[in-house]
C-alpha atoms as a PDB file:
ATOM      1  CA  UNK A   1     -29.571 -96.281  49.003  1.00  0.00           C
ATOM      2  CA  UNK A   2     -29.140 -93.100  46.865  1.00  0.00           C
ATOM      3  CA  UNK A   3     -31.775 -92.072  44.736  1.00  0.00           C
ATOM      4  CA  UNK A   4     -30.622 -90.766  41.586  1.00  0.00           C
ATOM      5  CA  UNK A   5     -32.972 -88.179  39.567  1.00  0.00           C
ATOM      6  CA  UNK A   6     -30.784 -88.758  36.245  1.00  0.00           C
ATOM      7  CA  UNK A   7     -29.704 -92.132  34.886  1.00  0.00           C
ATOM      8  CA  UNK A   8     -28.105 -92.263  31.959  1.00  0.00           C
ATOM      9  CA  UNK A   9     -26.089 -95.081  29.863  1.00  0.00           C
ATOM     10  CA  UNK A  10     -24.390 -94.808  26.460  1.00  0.00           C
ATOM     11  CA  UNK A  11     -26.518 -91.358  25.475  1.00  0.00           C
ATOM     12  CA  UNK A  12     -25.593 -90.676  21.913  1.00  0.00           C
ATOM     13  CA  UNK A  13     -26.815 -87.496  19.729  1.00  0.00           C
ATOM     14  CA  UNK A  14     -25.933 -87.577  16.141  1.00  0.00           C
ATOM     15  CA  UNK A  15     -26.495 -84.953  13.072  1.00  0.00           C
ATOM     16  CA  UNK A  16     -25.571 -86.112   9.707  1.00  0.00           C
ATOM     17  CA  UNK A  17     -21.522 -86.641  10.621  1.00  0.00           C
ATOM     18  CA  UNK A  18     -21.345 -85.191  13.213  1.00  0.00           C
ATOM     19  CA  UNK A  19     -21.382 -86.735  16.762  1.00  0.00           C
ATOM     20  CA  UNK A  20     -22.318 -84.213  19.626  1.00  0.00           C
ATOM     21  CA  UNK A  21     -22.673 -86.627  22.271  1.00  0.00           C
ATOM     22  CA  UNK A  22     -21.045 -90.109  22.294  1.00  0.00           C
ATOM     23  CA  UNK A  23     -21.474 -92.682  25.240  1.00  0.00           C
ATOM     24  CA  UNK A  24     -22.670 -90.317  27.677  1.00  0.00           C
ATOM     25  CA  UNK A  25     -23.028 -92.103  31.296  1.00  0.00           C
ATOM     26  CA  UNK A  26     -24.771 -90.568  34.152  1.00  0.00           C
ATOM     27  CA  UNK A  27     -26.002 -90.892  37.812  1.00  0.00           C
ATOM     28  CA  UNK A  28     -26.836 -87.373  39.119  1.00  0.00           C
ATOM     29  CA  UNK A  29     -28.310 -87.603  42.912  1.00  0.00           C
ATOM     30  CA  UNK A  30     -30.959 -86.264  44.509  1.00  0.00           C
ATOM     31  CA  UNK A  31     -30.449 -82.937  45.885  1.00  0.00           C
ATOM     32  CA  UNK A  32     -26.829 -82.416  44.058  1.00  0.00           C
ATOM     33  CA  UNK A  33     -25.824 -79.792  42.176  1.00  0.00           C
ATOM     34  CA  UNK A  34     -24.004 -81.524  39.028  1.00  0.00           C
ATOM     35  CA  UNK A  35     -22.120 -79.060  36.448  1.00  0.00           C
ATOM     36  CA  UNK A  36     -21.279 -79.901  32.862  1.00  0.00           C
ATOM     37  CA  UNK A  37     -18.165 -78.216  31.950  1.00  0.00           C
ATOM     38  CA  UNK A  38     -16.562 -77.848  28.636  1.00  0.00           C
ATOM     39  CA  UNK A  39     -15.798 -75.278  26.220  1.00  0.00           C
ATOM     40  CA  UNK A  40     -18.851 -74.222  22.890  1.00  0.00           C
ATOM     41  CA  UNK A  41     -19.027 -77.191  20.779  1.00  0.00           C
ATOM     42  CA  UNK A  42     -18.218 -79.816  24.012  1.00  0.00           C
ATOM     43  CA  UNK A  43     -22.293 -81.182  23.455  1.00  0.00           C
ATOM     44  CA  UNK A  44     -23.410 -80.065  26.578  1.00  0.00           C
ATOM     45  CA  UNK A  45     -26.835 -78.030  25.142  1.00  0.00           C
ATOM     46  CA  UNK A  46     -27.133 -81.295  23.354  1.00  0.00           C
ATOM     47  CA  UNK A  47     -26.813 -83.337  26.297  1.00  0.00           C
ATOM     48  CA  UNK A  48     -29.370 -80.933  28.214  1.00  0.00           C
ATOM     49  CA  UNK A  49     -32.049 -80.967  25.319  1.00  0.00           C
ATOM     50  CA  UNK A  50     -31.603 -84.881  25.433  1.00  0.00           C
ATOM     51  CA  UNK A  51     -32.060 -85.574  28.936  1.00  0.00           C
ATOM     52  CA  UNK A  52     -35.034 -82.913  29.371  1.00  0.00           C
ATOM     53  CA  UNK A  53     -36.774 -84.398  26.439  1.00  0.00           C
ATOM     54  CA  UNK A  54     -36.642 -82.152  24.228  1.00  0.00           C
ATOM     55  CA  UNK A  55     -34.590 -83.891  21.545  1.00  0.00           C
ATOM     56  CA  UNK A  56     -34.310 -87.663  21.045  1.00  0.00           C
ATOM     57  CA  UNK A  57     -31.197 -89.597  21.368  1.00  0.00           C
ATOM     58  CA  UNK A  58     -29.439 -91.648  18.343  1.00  0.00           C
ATOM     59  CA  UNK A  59     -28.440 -94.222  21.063  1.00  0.00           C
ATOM     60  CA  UNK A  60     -28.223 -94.891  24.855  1.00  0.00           C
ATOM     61  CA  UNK A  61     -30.927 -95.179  27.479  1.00  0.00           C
ATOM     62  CA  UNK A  62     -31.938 -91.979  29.826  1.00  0.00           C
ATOM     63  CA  UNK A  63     -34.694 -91.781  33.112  1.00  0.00           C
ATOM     64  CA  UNK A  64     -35.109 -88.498  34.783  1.00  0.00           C
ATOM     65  CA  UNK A  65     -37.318 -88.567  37.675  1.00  0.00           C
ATOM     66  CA  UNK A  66     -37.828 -92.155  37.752  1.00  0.00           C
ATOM     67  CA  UNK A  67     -39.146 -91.433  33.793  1.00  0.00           C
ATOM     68  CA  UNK A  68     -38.156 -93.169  31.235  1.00  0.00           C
ATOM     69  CA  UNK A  69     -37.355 -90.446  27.889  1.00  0.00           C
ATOM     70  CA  UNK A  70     -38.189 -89.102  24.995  1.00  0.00           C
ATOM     71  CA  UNK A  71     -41.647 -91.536  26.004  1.00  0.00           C
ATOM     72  CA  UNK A  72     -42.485 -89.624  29.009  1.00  0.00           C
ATOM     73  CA  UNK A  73     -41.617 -86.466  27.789  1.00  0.00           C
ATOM     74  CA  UNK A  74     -44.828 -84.387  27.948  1.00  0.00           C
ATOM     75  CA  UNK A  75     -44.982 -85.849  31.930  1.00  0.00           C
ATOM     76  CA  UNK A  76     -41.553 -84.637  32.865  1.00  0.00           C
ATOM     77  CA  UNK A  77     -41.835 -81.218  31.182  1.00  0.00           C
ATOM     78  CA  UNK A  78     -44.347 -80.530  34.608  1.00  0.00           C
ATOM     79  CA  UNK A  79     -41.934 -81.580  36.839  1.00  0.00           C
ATOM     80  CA  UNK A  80     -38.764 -79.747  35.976  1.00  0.00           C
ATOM     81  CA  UNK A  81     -37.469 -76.456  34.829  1.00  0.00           C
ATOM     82  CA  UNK A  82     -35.349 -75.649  32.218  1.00  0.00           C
ATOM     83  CA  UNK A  83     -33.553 -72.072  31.858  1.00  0.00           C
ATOM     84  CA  UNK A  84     -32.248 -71.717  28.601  1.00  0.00           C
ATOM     85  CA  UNK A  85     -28.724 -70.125  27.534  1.00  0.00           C
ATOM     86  CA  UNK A  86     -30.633 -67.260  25.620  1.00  0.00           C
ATOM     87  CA  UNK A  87     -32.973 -65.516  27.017  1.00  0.00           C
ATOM     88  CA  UNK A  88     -36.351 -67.152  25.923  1.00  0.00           C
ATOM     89  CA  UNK A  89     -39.189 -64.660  27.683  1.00  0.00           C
ATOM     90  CA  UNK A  90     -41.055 -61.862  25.834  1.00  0.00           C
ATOM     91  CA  UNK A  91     -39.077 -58.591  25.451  1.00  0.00           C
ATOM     92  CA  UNK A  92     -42.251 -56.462  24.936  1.00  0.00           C
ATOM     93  CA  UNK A  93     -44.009 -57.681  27.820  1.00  0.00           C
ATOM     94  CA  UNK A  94     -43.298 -56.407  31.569  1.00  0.00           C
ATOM     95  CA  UNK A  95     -41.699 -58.252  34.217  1.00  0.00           C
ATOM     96  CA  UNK A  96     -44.675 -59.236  35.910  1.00  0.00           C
ATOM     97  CA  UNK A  97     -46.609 -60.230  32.681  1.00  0.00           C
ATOM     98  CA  UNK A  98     -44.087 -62.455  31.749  1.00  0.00           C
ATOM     99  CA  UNK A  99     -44.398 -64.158  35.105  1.00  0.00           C
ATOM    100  CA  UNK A 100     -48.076 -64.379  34.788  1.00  0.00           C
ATOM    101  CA  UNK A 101     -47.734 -65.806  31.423  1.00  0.00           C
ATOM    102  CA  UNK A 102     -45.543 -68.906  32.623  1.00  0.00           C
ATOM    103  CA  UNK A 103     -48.149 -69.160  35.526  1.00  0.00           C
ATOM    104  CA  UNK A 104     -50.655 -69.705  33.480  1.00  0.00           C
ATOM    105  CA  UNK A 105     -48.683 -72.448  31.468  1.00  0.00           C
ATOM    106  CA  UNK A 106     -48.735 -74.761  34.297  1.00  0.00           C
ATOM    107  CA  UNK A 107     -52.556 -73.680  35.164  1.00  0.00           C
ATOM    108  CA  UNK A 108     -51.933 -71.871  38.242  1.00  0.00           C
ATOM    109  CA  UNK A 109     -54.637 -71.129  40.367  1.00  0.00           C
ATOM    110  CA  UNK A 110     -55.438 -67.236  40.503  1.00  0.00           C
ATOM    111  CA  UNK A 111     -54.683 -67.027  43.968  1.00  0.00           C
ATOM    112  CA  UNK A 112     -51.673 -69.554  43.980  1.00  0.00           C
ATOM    113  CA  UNK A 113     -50.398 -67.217  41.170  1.00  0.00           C
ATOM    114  CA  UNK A 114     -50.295 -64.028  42.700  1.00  0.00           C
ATOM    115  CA  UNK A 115     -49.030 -65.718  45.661  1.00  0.00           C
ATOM    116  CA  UNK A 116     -46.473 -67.543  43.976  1.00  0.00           C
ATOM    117  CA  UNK A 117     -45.299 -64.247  41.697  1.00  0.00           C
ATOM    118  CA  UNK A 118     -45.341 -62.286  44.697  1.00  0.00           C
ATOM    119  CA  UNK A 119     -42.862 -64.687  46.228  1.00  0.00           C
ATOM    120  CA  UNK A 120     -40.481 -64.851  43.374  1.00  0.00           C
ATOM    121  CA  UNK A 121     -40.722 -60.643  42.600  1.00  0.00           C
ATOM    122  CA  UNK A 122     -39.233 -60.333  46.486  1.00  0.00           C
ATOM    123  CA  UNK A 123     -36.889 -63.606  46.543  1.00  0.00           C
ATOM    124  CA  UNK A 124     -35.204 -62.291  43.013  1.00  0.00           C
ATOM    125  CA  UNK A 125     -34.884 -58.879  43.893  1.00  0.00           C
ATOM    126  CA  UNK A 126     -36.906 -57.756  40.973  1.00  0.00           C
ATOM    127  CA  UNK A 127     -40.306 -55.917  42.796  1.00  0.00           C
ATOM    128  CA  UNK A 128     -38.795 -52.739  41.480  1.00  0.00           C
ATOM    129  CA  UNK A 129     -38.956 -53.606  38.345  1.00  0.00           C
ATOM    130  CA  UNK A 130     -42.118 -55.385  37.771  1.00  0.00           C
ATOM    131  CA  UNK A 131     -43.685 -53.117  35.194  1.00  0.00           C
ATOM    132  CA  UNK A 132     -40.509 -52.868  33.305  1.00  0.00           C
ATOM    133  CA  UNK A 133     -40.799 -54.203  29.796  1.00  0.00           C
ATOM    134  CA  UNK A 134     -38.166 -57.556  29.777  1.00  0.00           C
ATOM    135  CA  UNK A 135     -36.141 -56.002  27.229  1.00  0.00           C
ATOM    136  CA  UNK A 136     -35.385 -52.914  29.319  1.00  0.00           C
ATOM    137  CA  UNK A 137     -33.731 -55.125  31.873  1.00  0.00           C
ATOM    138  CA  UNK A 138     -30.150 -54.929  32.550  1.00  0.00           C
ATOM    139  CA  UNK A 139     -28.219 -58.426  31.850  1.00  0.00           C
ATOM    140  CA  UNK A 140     -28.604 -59.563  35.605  1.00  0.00           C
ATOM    141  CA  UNK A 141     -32.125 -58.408  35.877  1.00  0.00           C
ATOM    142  CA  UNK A 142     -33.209 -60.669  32.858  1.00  0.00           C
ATOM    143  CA  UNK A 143     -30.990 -63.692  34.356  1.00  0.00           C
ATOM    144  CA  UNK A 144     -33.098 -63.312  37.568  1.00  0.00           C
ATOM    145  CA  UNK A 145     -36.195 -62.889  35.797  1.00  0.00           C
ATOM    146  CA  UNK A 146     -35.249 -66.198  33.826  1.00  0.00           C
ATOM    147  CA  UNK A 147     -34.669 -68.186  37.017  1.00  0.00           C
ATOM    148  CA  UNK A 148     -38.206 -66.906  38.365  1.00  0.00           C
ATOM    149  CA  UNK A 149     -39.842 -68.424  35.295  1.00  0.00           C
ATOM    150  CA  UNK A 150     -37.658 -71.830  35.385  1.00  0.00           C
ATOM    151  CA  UNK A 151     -39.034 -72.417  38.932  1.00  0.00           C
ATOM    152  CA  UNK A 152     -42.189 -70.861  39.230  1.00  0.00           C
ATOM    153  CA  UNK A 153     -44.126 -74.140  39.411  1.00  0.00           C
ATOM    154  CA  UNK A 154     -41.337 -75.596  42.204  1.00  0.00           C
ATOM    155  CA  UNK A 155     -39.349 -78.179  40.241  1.00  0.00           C
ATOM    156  CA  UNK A 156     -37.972 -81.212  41.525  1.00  0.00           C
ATOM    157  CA  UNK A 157     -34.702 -80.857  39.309  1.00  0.00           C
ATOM    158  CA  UNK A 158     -33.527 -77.194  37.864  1.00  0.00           C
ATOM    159  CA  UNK A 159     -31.900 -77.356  34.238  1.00  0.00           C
ATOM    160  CA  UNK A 160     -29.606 -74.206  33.703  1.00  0.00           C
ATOM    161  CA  UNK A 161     -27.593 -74.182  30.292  1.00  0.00           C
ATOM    162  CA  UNK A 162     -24.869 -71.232  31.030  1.00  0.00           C
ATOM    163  CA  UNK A 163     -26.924 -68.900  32.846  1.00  0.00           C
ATOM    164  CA  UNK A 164     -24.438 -66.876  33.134  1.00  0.00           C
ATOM    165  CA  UNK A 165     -22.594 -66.056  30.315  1.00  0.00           C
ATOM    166  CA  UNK A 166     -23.865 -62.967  29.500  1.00  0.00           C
ATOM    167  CA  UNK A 167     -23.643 -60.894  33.132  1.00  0.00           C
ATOM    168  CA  UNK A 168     -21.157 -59.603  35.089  1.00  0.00           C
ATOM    169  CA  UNK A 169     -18.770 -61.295  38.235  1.00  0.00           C
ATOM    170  CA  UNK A 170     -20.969 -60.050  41.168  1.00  0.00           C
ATOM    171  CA  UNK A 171     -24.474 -61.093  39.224  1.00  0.00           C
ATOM    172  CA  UNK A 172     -22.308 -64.839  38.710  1.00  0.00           C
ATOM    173  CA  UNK A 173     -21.635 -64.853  42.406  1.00  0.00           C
ATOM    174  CA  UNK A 174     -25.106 -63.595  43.466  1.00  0.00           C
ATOM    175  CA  UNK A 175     -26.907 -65.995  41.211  1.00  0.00           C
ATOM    176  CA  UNK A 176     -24.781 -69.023  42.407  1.00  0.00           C
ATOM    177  CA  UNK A 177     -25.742 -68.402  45.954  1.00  0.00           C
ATOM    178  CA  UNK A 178     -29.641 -68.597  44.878  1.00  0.00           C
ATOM    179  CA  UNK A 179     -28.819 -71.764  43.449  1.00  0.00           C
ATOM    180  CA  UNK A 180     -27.181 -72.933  46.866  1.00  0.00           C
ATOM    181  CA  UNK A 181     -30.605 -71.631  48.523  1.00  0.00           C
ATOM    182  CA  UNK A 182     -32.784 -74.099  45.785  1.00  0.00           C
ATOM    183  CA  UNK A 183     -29.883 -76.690  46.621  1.00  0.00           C
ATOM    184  CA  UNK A 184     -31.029 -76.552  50.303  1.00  0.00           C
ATOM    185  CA  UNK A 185     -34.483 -76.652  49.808  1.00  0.00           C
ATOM    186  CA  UNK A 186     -34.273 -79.783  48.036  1.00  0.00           C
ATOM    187  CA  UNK A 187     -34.185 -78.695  44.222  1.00  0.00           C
ATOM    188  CA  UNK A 188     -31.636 -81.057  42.066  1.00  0.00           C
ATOM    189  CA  UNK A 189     -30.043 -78.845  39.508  1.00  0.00           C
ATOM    190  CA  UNK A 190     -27.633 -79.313  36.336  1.00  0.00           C
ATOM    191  CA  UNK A 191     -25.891 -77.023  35.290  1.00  0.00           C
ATOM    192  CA  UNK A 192     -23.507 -76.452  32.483  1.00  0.00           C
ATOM    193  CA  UNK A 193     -20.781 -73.806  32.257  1.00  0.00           C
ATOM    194  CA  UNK A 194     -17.607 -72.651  30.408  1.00  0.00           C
ATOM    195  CA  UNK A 195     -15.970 -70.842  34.072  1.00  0.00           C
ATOM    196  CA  UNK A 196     -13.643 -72.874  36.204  1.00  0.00           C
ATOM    197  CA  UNK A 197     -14.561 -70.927  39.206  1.00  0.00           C
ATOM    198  CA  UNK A 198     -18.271 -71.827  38.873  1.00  0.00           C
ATOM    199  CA  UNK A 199     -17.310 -75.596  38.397  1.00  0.00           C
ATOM    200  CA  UNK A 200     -15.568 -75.838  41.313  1.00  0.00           C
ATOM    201  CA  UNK A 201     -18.711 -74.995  43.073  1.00  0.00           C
ATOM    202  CA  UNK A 202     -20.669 -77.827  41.959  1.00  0.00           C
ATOM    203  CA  UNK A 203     -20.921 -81.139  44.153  1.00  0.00           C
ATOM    204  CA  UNK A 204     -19.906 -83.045  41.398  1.00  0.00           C
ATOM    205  CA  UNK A 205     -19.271 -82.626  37.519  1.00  0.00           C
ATOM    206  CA  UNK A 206     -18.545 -83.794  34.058  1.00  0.00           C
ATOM    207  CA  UNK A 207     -15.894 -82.759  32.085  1.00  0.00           C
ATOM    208  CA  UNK A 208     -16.988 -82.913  28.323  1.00  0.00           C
ATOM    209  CA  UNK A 209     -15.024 -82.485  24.956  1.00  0.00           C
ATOM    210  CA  UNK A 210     -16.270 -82.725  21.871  1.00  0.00           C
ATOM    211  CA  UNK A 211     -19.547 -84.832  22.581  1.00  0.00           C
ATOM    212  CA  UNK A 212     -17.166 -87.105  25.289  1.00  0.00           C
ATOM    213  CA  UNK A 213     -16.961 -87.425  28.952  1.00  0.00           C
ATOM    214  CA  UNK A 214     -13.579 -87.162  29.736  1.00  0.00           C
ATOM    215  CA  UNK A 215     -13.402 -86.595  33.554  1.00  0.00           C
ATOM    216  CA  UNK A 216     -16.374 -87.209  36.670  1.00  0.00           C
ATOM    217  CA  UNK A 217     -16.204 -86.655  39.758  1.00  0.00           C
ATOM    218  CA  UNK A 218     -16.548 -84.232  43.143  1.00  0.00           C
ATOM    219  CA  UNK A 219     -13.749 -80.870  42.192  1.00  0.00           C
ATOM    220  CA  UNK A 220     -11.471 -82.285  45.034  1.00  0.00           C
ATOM    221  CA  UNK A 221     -11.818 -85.962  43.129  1.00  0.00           C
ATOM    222  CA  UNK A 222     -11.150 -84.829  40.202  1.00  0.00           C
ATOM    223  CA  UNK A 223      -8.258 -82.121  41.460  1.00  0.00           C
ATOM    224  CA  UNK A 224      -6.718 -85.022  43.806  1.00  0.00           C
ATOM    225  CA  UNK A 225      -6.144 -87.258  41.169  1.00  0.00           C
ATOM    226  CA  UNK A 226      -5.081 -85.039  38.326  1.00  0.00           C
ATOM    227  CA  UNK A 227      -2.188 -87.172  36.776  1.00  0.00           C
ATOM    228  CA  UNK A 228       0.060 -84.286  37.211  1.00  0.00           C
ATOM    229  CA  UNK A 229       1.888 -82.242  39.732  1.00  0.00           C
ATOM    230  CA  UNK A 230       1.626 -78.369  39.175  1.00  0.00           C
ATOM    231  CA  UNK A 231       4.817 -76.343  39.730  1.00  0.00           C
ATOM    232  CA  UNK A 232       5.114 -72.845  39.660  1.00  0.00           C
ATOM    233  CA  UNK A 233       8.443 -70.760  38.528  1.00  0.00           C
ATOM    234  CA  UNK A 234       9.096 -67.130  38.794  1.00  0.00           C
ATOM    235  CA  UNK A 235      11.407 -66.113  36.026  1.00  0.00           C
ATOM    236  CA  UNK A 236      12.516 -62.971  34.940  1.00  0.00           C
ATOM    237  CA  UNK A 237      11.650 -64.447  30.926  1.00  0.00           C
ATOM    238  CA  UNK A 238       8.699 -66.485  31.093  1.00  0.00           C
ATOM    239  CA  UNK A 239       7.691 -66.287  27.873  1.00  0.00           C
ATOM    240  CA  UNK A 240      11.103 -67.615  26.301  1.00  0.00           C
ATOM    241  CA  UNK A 241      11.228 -70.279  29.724  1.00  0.00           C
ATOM    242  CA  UNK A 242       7.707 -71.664  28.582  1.00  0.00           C
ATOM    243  CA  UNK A 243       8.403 -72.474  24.652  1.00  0.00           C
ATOM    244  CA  UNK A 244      11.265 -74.020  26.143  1.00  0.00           C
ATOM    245  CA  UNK A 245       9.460 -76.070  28.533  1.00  0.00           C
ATOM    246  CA  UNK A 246       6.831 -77.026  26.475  1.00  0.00           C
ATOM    247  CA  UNK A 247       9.383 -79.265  24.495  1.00  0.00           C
ATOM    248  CA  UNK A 248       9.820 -81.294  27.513  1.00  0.00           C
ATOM    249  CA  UNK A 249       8.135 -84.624  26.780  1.00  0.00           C
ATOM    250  CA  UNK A 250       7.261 -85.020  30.588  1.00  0.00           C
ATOM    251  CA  UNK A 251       6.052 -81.151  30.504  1.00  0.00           C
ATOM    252  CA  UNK A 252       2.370 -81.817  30.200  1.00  0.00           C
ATOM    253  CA  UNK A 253       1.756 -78.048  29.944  1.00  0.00           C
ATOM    254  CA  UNK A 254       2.739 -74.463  30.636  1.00  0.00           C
ATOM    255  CA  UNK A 255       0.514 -71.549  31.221  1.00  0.00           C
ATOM    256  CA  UNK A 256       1.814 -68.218  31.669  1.00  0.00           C
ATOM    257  CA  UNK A 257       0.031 -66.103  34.657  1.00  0.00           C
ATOM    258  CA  UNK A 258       2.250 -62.488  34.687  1.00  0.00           C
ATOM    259  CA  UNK A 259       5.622 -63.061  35.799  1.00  0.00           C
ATOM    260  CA  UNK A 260       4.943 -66.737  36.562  1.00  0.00           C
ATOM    261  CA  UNK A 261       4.764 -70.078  34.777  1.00  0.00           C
ATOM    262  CA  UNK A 262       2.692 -72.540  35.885  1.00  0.00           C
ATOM    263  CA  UNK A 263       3.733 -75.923  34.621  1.00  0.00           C
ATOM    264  CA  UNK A 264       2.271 -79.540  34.934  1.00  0.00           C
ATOM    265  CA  UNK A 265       4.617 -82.252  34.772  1.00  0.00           C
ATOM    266  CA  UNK A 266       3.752 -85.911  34.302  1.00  0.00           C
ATOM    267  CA  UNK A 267       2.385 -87.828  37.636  1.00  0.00           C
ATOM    268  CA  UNK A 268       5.274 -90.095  36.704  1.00  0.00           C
ATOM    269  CA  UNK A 269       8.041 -87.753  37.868  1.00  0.00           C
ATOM    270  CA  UNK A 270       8.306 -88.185  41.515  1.00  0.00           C
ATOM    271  CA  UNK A 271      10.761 -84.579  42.113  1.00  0.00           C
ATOM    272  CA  UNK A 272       9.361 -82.040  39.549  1.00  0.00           C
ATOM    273  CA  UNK A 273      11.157 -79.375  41.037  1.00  0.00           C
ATOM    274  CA  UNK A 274      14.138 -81.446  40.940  1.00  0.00           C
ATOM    275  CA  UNK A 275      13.248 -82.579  37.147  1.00  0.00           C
ATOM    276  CA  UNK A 276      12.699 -79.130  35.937  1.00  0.00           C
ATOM    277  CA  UNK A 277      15.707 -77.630  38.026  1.00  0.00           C
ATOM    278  CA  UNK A 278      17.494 -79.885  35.919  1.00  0.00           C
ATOM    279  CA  UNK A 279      16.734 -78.254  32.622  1.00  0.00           C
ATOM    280  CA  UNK A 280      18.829 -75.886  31.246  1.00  0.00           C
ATOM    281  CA  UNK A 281      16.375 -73.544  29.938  1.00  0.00           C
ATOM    282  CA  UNK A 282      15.979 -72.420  33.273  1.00  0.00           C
ATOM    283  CA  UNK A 283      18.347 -69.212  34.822  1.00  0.00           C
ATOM    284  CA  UNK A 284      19.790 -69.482  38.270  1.00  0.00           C
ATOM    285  CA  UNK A 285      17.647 -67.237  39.905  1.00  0.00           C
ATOM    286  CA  UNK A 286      14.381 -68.897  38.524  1.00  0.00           C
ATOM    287  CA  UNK A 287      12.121 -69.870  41.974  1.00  0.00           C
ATOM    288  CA  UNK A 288      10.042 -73.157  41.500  1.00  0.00           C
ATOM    289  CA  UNK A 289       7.203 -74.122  44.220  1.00  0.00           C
ATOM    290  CA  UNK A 290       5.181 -76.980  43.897  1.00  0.00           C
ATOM    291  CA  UNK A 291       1.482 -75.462  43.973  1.00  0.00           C
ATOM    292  CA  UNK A 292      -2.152 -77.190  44.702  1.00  0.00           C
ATOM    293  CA  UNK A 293      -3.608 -78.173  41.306  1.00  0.00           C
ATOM    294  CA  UNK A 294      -6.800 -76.486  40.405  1.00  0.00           C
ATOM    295  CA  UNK A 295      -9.831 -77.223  38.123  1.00  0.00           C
ATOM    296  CA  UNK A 296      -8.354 -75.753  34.988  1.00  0.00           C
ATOM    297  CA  UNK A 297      -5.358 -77.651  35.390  1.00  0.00           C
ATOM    298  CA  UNK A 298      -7.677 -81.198  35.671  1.00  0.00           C
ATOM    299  CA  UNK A 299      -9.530 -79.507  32.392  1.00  0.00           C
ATOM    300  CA  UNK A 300      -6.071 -79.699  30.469  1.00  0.00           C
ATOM    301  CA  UNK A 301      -4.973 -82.798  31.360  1.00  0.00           C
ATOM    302  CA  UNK A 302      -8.194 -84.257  31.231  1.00  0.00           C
ATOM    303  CA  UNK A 303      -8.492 -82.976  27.293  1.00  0.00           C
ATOM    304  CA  UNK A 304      -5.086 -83.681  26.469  1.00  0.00           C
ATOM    305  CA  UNK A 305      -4.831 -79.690  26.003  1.00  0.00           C
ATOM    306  CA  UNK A 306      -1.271 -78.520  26.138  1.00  0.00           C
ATOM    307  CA  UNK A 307      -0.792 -74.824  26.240  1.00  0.00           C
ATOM    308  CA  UNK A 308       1.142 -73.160  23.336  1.00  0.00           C
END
């Protein structure tokens, strides 16, 4: 049987009128890396804060860890990490003070705290800057530094609420193999993000709008079954093709990418080249190819999105 280190039915967060999270269901895995991914204002801080216990719910039922929340609360805080979307360590203190300091939060042993620091300083690539006051550090430098603190104590599951909005492609794609690495070693992690690309990585994922799960699944679930086939056309006037298009009522959306148009049609066309072809908004030398869907695609059907 699978053992699941999140459970959550009906998880509701409310303030005043409005409702950040509404009817959230969950069953993260052991050992999975789940992503939450929606745009700023989609309730997945809220949705973090509630399920690490560190705001109640209006509604719903939540266990992490086999523990049920906000009750156990102060028990789960010691057995899970939680790396906030701002940066949340001291800017006047060095690199290695910093690290101390969180050591010392979870009562550390001296010599299991060295040891431990001294681990994390060479595993994060950050031994050169050590004695570096935190706010000297370069974007990528304080995300590491932030992911040293989140697991100093070895959490069971890893909370990371867009950990990576604020560096640059190669620090995304460095930091998202170190999460493979804690992946492997046994560390459950959620993570929430506003990039397709870092989505797709995930085992499996929500898709949240405006406090709602609208989609749940593994990326090739949730791409397989998208409710739309995705057609490409090269045209020498997209950007008069696509207003065209977009009146379709089959046309579930069109996206311009350069000299292209990519264009979901309705599942419930069986020949969208042949539908589209059919449309006289398109010139005679206009190429369609029918293309594999991909996460952003699943994102606008999934949110009823249509692309203007």
């Amino acid at each position: 049987m699978t053992e699941l280190v999140i459970q959550a039915q009906t998880l509701s967060r409310d303030f005043a009128d409005v409702k950040a999270v509404q009817g959230l269901d969950l069953a993260v895995e052991k050992g999975c890396i789940y992503g939450f991914l929606g745009p700023n204002g989609s309730g997945k801080t809220t949705a973090i804060r509630m399920l690490t216990g560190l705001l109640r719910p209006s509604a719903g039922e939540v266990r992490v860890l086999g523990l049920k929340l906000p009750q156990a609360a102060d028990e789960l805080r010691l057995r899970i990490g939680y790396m906030t979307q701002k940066f949340s360590l001291y800017d006047d203190l060095t690199v290695k003070e910093n690290l101390r300091f969180i050591a010392s939060v979870y009562a550390l042993s001296p010599r299991a705290q060295k040891a431990r620091i001294d681990e994390l300083l060479d595993l994060y690539h950050l031994e050169a800057q050590q004695q570096r006051l935190a706010g000297r550090l370069s974007g990528g430098q304080r995300q590491r530094l932030s992911l040293c603190a989140a697991v100093m104590h070895k959490p069971q599951l890893l909370f990371l609420d867009e950990p990576t909005s604020a560096v640059d492609p190669q620090n995304r794609r460095d930091f998202w193999e170190q999460l493979f690495d804690l992946s492997a070693q046994g560390t459950s992690i959620l993570v929430s993000t506003h990039y397709m690309d870092e989505a797709e990585r995930c085992h499996r994922l929500a898709i949240l709008e405006y406090g709602i799960k609208r989609a749940d699944g593994t990326p090739e679930e949730l791409m397989r079954n998208l409710g739309a086939q995705v057609v490409e056309i090269a045209s020498s006037d997209p950007r008069r093709l696509k207003q065209r298009l977009l009146g379709l009522p089959q046309v579930v959306s069109a996206a311009q990418l350069g000299s292209r148009l990519r264009v979901l049609v309705d599942a419930a066309i069986s020949d969208p080249v042949a539908y589209l072809s059919h449309q006289s908004a398109l010139a005679a030398d206009d190429a369609l190819t029918v293309v594999r869907p991909s996460l952003e695609d699943v994102f606008v059907v999934s949110t009823g999105a249509r692309s203007q």
